[in-house]
PDB file of N, CA and C in Angstrom:
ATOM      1  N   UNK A   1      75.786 -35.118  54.907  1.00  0.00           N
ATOM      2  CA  UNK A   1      76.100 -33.746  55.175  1.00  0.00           C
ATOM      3  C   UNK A   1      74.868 -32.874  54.923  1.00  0.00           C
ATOM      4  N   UNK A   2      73.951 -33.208  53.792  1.00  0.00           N
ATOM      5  CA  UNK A   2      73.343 -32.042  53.515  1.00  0.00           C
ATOM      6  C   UNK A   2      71.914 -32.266  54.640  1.00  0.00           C
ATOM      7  N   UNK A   3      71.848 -33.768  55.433  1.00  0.00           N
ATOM      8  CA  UNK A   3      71.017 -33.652  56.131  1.00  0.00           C
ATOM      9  C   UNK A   3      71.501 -33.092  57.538  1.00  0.00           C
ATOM     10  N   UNK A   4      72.803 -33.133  57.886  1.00  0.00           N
ATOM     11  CA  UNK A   4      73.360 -32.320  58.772  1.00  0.00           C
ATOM     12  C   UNK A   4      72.850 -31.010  58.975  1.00  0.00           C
ATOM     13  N   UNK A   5      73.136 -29.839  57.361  1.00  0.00           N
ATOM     14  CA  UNK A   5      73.097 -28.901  57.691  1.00  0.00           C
ATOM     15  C   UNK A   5      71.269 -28.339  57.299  1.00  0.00           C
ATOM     16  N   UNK A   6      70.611 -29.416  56.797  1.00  0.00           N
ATOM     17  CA  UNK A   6      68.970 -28.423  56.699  1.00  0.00           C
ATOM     18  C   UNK A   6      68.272 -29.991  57.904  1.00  0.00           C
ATOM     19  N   UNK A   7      68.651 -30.756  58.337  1.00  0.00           N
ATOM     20  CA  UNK A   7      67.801 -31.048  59.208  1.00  0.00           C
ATOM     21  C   UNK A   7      66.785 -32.400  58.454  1.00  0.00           C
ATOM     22  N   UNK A   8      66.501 -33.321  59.357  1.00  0.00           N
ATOM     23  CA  UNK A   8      66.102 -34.446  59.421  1.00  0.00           C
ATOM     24  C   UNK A   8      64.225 -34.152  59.242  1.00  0.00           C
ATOM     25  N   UNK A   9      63.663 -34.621  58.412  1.00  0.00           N
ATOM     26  CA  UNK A   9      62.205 -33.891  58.889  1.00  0.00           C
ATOM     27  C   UNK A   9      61.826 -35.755  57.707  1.00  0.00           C
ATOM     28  N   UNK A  10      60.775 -35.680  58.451  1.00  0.00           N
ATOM     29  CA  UNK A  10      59.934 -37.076  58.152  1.00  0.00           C
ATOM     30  C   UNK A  10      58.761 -36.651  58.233  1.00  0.00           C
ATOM     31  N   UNK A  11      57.501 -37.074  56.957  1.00  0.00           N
ATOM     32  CA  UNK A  11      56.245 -36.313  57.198  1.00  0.00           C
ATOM     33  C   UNK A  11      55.959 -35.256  57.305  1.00  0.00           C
ATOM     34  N   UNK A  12      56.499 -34.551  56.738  1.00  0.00           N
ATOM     35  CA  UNK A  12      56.624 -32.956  57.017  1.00  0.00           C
ATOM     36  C   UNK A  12      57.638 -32.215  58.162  1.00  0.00           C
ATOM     37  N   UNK A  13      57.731 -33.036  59.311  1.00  0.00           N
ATOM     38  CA  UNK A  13      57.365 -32.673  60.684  1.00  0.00           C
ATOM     39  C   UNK A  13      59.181 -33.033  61.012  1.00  0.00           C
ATOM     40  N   UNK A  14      59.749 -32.122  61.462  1.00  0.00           N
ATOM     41  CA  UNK A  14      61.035 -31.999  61.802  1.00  0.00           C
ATOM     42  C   UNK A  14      61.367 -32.565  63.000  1.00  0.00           C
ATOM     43  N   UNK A  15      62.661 -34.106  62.863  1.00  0.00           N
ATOM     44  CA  UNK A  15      63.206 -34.646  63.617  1.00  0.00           C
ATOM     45  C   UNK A  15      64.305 -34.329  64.650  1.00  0.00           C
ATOM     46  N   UNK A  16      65.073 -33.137  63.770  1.00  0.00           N
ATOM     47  CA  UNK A  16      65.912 -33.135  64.414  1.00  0.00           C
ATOM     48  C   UNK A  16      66.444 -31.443  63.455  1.00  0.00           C
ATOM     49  N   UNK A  17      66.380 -30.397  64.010  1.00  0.00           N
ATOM     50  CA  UNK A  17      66.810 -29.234  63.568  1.00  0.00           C
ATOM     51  C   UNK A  17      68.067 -29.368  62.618  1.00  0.00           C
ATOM     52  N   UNK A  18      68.621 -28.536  61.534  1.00  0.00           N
ATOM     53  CA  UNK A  18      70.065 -28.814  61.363  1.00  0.00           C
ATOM     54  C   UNK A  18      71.018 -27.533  61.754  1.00  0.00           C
ATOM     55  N   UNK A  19      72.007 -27.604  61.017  1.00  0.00           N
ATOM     56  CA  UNK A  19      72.882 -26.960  61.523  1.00  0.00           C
ATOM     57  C   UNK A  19      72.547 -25.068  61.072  1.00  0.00           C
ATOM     58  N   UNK A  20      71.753 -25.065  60.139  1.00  0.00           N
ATOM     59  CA  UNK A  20      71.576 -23.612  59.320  1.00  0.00           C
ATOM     60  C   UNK A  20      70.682 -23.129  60.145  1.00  0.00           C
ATOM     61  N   UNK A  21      69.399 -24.208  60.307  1.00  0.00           N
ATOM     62  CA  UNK A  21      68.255 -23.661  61.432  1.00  0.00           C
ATOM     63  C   UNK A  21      69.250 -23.651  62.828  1.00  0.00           C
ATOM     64  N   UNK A  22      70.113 -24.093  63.417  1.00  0.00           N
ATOM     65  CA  UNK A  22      70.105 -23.658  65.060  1.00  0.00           C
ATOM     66  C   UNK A  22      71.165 -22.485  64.491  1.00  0.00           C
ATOM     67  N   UNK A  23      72.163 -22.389  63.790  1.00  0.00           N
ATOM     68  CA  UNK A  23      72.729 -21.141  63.510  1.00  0.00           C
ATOM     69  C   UNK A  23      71.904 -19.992  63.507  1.00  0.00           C
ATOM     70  N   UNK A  24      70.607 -19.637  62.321  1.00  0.00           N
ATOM     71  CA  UNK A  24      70.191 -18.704  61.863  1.00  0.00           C
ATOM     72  C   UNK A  24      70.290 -18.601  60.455  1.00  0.00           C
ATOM     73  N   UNK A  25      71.063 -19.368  59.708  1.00  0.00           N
ATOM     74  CA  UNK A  25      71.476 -18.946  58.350  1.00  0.00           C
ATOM     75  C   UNK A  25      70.183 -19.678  57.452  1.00  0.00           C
ATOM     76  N   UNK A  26      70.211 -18.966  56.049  1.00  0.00           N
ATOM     77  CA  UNK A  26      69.766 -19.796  55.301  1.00  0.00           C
ATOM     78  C   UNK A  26      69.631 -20.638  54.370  1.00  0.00           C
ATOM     79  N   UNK A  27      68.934 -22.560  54.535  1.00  0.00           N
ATOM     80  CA  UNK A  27      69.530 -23.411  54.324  1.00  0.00           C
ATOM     81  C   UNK A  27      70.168 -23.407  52.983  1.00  0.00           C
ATOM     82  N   UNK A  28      71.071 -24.040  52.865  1.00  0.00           N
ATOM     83  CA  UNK A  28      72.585 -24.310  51.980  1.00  0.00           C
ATOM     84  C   UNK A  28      72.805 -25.596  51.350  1.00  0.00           C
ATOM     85  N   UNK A  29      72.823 -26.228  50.938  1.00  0.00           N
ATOM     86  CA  UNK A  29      73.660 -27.590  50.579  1.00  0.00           C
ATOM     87  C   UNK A  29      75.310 -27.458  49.842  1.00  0.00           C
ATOM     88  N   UNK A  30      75.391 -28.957  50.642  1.00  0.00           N
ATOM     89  CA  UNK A  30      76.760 -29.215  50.119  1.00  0.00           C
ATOM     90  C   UNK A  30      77.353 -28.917  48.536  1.00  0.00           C
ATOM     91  N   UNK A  31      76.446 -28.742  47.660  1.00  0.00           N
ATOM     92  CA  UNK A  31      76.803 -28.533  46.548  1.00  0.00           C
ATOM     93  C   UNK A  31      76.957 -27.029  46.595  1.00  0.00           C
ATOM     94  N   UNK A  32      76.284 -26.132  47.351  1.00  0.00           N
ATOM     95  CA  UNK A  32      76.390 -24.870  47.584  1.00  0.00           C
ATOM     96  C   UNK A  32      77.683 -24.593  47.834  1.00  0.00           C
ATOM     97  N   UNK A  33      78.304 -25.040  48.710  1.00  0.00           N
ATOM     98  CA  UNK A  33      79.540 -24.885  49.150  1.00  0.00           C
ATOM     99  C   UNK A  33      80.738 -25.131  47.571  1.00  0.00           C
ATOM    100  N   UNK A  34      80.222 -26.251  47.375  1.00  0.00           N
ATOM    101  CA  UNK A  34      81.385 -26.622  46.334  1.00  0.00           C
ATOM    102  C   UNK A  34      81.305 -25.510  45.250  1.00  0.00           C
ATOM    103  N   UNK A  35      80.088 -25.378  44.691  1.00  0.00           N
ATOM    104  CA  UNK A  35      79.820 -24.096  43.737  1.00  0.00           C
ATOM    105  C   UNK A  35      80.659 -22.944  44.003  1.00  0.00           C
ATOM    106  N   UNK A  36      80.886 -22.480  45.937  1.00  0.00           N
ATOM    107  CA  UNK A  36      80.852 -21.378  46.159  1.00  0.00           C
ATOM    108  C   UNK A  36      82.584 -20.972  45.805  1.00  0.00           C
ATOM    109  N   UNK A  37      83.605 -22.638  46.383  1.00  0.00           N
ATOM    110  CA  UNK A  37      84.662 -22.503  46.104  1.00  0.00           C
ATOM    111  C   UNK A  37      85.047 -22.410  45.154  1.00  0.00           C
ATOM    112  N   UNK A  38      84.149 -23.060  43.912  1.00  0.00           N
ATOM    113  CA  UNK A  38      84.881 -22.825  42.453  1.00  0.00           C
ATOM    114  C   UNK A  38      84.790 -21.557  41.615  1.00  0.00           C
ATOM    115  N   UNK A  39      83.499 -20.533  41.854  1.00  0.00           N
ATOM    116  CA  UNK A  39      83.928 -19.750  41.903  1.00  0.00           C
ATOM    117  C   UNK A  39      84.937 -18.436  42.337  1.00  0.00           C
ATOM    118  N   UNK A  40      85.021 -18.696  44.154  1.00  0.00           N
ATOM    119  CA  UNK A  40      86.142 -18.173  44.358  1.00  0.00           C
ATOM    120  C   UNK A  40      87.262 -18.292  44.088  1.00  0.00           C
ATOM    121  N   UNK A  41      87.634 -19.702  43.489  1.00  0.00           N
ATOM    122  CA  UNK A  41      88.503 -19.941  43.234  1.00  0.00           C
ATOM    123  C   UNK A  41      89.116 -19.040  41.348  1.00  0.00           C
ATOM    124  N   UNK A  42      87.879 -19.053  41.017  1.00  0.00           N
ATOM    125  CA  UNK A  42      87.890 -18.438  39.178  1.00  0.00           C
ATOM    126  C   UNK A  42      87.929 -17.076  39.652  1.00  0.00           C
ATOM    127  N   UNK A  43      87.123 -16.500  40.199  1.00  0.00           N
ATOM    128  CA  UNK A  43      87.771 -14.928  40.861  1.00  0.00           C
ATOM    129  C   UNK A  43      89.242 -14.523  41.369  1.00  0.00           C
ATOM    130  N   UNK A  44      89.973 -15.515  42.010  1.00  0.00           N
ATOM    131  CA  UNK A  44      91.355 -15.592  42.346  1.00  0.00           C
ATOM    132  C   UNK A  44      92.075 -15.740  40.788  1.00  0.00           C
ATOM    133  N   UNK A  45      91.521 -16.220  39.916  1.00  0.00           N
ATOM    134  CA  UNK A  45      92.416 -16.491  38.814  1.00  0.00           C
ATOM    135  C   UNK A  45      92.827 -17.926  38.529  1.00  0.00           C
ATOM    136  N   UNK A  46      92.426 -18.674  39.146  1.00  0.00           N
ATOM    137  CA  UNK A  46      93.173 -19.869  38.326  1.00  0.00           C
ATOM    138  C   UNK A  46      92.243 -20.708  37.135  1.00  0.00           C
ATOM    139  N   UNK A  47      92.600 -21.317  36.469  1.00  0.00           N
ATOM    140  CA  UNK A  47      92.643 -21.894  35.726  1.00  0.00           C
ATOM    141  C   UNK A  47      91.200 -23.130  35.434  1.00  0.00           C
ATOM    142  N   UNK A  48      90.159 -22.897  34.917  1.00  0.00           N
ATOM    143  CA  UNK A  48      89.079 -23.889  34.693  1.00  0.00           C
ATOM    144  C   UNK A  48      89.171 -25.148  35.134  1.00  0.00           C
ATOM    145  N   UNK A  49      90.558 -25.266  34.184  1.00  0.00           N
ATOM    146  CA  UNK A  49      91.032 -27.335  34.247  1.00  0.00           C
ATOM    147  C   UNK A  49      91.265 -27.797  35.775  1.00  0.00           C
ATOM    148  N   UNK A  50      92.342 -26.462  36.188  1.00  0.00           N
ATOM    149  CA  UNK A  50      92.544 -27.072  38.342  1.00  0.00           C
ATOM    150  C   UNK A  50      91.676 -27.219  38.560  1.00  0.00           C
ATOM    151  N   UNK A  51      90.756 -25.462  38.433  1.00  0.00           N
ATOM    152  CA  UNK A  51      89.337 -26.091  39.021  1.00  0.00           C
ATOM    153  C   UNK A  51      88.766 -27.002  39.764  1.00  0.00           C
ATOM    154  N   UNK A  52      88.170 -27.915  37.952  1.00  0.00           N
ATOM    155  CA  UNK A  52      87.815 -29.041  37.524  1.00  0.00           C
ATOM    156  C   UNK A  52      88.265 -30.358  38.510  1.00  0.00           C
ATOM    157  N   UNK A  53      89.327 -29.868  38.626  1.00  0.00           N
ATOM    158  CA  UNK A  53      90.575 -31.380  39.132  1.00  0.00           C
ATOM    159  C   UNK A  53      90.379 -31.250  40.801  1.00  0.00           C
ATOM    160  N   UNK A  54      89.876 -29.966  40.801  1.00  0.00           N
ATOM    161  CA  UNK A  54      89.611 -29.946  42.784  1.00  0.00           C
ATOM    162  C   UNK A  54      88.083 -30.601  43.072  1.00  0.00           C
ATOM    163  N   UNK A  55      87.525 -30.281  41.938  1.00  0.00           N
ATOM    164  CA  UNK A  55      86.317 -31.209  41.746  1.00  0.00           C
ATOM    165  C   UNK A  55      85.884 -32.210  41.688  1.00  0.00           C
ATOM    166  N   UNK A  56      87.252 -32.556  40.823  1.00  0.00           N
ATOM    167  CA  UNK A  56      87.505 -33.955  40.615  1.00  0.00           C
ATOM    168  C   UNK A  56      86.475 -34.109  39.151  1.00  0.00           C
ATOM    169  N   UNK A  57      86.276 -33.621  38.341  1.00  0.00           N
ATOM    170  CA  UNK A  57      86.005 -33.491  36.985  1.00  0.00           C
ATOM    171  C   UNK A  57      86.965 -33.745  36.202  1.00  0.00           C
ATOM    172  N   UNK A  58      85.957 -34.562  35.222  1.00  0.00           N
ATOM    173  CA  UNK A  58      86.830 -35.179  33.845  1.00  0.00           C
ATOM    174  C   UNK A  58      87.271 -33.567  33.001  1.00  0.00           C
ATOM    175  N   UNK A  59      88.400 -33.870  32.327  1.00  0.00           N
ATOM    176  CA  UNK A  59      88.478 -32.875  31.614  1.00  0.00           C
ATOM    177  C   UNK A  59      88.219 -33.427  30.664  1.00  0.00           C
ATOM    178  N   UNK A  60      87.489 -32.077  29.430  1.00  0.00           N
ATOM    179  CA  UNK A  60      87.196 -32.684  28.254  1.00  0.00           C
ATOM    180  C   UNK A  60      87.932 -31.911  26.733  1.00  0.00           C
ATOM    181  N   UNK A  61      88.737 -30.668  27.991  1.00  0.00           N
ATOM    182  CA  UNK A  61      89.676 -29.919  26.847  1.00  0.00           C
ATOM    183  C   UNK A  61      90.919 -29.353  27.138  1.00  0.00           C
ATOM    184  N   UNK A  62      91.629 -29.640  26.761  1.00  0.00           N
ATOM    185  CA  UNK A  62      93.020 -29.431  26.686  1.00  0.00           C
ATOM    186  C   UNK A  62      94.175 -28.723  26.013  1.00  0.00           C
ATOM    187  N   UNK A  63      94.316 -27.238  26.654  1.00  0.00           N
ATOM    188  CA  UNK A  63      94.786 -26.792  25.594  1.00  0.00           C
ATOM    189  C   UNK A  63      94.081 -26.485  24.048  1.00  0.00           C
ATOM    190  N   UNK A  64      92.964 -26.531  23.759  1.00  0.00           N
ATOM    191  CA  UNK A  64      92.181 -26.080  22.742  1.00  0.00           C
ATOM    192  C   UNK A  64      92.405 -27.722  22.139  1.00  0.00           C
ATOM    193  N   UNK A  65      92.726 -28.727  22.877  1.00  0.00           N
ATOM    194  CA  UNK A  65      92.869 -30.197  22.536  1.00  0.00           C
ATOM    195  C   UNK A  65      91.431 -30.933  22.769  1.00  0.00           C
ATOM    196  N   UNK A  66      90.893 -31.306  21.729  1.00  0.00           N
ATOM    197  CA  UNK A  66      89.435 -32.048  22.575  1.00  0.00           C
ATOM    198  C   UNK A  66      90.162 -33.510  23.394  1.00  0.00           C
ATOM    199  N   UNK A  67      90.111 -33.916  24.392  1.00  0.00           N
ATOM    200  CA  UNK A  67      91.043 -35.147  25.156  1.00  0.00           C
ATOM    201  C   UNK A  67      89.421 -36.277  25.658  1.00  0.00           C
ATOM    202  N   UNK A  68      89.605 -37.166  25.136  1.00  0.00           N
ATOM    203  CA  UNK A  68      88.002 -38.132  25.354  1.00  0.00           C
ATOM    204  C   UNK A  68      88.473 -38.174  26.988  1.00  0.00           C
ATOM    205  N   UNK A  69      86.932 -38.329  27.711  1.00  0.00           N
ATOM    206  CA  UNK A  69      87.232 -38.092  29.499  1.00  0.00           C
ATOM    207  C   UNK A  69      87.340 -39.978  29.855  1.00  0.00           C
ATOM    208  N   UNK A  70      87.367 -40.966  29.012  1.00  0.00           N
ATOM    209  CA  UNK A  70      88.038 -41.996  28.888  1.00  0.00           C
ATOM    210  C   UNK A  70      89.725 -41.941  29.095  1.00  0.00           C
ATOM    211  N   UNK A  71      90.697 -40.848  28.679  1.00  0.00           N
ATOM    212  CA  UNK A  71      91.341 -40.996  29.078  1.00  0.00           C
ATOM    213  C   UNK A  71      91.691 -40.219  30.785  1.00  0.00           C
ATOM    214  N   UNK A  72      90.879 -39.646  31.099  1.00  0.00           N
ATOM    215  CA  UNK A  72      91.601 -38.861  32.512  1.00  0.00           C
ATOM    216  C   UNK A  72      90.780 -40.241  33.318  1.00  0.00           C
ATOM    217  N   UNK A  73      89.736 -41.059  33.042  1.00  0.00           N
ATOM    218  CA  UNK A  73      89.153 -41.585  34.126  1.00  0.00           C
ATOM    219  C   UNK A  73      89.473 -43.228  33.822  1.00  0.00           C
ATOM    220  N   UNK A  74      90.489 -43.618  32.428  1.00  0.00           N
ATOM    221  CA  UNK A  74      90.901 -44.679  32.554  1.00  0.00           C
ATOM    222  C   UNK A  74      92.496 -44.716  32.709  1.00  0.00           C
ATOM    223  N   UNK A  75      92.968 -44.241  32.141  1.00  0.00           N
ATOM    224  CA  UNK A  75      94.416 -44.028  31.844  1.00  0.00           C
ATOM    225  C   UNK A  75      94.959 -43.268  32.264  1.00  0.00           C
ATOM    226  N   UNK A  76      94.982 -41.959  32.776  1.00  0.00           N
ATOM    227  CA  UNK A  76      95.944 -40.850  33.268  1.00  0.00           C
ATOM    228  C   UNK A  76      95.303 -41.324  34.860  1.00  0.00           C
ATOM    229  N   UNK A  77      95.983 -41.861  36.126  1.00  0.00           N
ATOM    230  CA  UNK A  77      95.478 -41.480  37.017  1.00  0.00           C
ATOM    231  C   UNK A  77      96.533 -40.651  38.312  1.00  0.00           C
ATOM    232  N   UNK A  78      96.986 -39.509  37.636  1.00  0.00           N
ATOM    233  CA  UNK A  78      97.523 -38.340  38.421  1.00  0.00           C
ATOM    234  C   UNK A  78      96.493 -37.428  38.599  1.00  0.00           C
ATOM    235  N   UNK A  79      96.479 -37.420  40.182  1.00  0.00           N
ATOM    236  CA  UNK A  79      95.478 -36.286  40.688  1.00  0.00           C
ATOM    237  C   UNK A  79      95.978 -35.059  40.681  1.00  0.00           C
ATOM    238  N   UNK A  80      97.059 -34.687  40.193  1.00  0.00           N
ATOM    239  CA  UNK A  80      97.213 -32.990  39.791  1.00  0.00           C
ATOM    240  C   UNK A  80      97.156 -32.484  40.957  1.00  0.00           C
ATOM    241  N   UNK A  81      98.171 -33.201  42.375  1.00  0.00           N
ATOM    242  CA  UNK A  81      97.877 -32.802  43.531  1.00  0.00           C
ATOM    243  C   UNK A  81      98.609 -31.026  43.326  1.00  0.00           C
ATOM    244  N   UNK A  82      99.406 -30.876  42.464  1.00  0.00           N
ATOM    245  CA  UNK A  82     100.493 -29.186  42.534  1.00  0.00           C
ATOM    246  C   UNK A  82      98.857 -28.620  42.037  1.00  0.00           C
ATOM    247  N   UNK A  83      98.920 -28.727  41.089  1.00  0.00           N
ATOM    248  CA  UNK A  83      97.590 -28.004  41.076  1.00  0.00           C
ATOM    249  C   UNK A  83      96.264 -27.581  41.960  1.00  0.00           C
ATOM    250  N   UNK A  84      95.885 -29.080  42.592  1.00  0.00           N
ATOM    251  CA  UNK A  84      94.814 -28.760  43.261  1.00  0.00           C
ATOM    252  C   UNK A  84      95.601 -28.140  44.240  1.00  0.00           C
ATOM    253  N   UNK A  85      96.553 -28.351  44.888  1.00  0.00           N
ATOM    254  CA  UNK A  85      97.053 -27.762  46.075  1.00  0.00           C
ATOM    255  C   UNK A  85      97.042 -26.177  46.226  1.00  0.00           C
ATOM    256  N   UNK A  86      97.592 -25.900  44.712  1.00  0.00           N
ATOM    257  CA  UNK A  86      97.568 -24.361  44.634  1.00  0.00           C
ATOM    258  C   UNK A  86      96.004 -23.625  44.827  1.00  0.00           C
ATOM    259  N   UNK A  87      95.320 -24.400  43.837  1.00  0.00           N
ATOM    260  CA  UNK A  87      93.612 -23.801  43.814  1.00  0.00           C
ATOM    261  C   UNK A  87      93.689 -23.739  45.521  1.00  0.00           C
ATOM    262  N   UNK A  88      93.557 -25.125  46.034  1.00  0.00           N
ATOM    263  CA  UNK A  88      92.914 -24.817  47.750  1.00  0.00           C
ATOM    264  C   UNK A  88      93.634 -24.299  48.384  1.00  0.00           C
ATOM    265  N   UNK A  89      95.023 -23.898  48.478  1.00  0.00           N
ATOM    266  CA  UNK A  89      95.877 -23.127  49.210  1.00  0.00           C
ATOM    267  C   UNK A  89      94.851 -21.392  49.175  1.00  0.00           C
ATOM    268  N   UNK A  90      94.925 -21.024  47.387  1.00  0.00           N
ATOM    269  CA  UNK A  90      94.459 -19.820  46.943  1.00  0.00           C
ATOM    270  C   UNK A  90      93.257 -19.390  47.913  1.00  0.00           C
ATOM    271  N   UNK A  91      92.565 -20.625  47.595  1.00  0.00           N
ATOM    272  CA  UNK A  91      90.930 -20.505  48.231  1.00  0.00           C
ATOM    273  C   UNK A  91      90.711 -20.180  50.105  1.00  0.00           C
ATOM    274  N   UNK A  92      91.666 -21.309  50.395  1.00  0.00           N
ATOM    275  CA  UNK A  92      92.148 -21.059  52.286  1.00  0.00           C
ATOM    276  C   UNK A  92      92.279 -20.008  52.453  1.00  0.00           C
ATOM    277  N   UNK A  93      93.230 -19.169  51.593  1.00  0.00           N
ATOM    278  CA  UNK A  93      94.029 -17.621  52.395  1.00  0.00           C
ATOM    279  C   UNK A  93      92.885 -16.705  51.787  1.00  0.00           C
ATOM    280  N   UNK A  94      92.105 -16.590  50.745  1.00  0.00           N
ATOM    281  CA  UNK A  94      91.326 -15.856  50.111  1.00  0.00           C
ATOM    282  C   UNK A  94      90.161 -15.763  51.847  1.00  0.00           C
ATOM    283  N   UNK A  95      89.703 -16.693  52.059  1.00  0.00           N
ATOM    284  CA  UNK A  95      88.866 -17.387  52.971  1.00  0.00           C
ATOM    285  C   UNK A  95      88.898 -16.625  54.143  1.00  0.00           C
ATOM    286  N   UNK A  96      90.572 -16.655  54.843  1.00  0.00           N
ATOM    287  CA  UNK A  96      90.963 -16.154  55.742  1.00  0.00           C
ATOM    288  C   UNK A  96      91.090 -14.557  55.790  1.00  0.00           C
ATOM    289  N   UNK A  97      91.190 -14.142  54.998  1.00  0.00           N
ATOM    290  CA  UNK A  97      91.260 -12.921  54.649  1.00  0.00           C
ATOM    291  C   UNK A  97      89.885 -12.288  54.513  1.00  0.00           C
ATOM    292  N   UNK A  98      88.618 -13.185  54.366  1.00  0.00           N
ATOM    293  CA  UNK A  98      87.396 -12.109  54.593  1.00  0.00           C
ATOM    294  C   UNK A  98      86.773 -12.246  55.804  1.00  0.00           C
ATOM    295  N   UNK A  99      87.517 -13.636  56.426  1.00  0.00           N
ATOM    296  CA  UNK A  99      86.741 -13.372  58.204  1.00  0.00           C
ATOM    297  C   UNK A  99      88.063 -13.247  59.100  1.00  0.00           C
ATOM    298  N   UNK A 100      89.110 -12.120  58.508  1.00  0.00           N
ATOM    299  CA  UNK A 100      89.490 -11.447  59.172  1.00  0.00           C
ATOM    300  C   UNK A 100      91.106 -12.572  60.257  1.00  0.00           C
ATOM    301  N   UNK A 101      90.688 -13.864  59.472  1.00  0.00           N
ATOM    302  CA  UNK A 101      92.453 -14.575  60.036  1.00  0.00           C
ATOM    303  C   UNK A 101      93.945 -14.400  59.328  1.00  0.00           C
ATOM    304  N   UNK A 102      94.922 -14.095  60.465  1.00  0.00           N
ATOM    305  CA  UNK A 102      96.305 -14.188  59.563  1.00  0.00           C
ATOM    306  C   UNK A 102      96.082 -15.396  58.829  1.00  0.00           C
ATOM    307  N   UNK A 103      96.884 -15.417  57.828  1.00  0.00           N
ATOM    308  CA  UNK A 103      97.461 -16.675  57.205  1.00  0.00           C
ATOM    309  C   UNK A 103      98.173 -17.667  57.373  1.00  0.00           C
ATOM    310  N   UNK A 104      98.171 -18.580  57.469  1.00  0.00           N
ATOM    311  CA  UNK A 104      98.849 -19.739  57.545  1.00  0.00           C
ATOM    312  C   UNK A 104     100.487 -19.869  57.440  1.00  0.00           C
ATOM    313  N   UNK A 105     101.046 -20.123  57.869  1.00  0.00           N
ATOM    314  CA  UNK A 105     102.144 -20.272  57.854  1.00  0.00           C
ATOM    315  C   UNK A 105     103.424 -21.337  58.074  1.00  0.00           C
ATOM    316  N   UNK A 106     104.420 -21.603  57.132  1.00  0.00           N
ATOM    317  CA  UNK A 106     104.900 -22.709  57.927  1.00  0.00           C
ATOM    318  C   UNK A 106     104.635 -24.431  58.481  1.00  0.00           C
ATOM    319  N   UNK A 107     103.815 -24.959  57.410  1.00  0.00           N
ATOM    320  CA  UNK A 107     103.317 -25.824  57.796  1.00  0.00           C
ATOM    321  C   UNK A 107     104.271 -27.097  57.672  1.00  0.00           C
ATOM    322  N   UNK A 108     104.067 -28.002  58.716  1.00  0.00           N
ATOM    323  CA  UNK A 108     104.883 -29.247  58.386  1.00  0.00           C
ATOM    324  C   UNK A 108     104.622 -30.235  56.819  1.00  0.00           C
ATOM    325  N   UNK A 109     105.716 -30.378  56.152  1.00  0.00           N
ATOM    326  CA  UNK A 109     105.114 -30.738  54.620  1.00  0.00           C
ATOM    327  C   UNK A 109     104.422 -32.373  55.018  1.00  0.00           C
ATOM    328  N   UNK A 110     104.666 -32.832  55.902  1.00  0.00           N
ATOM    329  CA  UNK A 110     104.497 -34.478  56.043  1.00  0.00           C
ATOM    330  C   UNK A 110     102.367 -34.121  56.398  1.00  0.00           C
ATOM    331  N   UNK A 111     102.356 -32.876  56.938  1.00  0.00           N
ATOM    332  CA  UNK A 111     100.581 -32.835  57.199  1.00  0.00           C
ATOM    333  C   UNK A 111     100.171 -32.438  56.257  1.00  0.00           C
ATOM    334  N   UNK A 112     100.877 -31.689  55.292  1.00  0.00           N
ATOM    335  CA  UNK A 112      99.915 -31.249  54.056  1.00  0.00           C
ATOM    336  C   UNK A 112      99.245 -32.123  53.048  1.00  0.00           C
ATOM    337  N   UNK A 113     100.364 -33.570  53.407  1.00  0.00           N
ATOM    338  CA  UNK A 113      99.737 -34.336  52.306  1.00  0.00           C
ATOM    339  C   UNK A 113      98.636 -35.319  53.364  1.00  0.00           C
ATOM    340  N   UNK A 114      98.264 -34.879  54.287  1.00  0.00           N
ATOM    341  CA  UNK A 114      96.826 -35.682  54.896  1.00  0.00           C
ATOM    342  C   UNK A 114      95.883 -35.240  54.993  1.00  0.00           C
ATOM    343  N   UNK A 115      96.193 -33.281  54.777  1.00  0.00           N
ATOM    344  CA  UNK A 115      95.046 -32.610  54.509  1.00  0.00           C
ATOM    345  C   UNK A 115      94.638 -32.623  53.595  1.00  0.00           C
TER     346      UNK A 115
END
């Protein structure tokens, strides 16, 4: 992905443009993006730990509980889909709402769990 969006260059000398150069924008990486949702997502209000879990980060506190990240990455393996669902639901309509799309509506529940 991140050679997708800044472009293929070997020797200095650029193979193949990416996606930021033929847009206009300026270049980004994939971690950019992820950064960008977790903060929007902490501006919306939710919760560090979802966050974390949309991240897919160990948690390392719980409730003011220190929890060793041995147990979320050996033993607990629930992905906290209510949770993450809520964070990326939050983040989608937040999304839609600054470039100007209605919201979503109505979705079949059997596609939500493939998105």
């Amino acid at each position: 992905m991140a050679d997708a969006l800044r472009g293929d260059k070997r020797k200095g000398k650029v193979r193949t443009p990416g996606i930021c150069a033929l847009l206009g924008l300026k270049p980004f990486t994939p971690h950019d993006l992820r950064r960008t949702g977790a903060t929007l997502a902490g501006d919306l209000g939710f919760d560090d730990a979802w966050i974390a879990k949309c991240l897919d980060h160990a948690a390392s506190k719980k409730t003011e509980i220190v929890v060793p990240t041995v147990t979320g990455k050996v033993y607990n393996h629930s992905k906290r889909m209510k949770e993450k669902r809520a964070v990326l639901d939050g983040v989608a309509a937040e999304l839609r709402r600054i470039i100007g799309k209605a919201p979503v509506t109505a979705v079949d529940p059997k596609l939500r769990l493939a998105a």
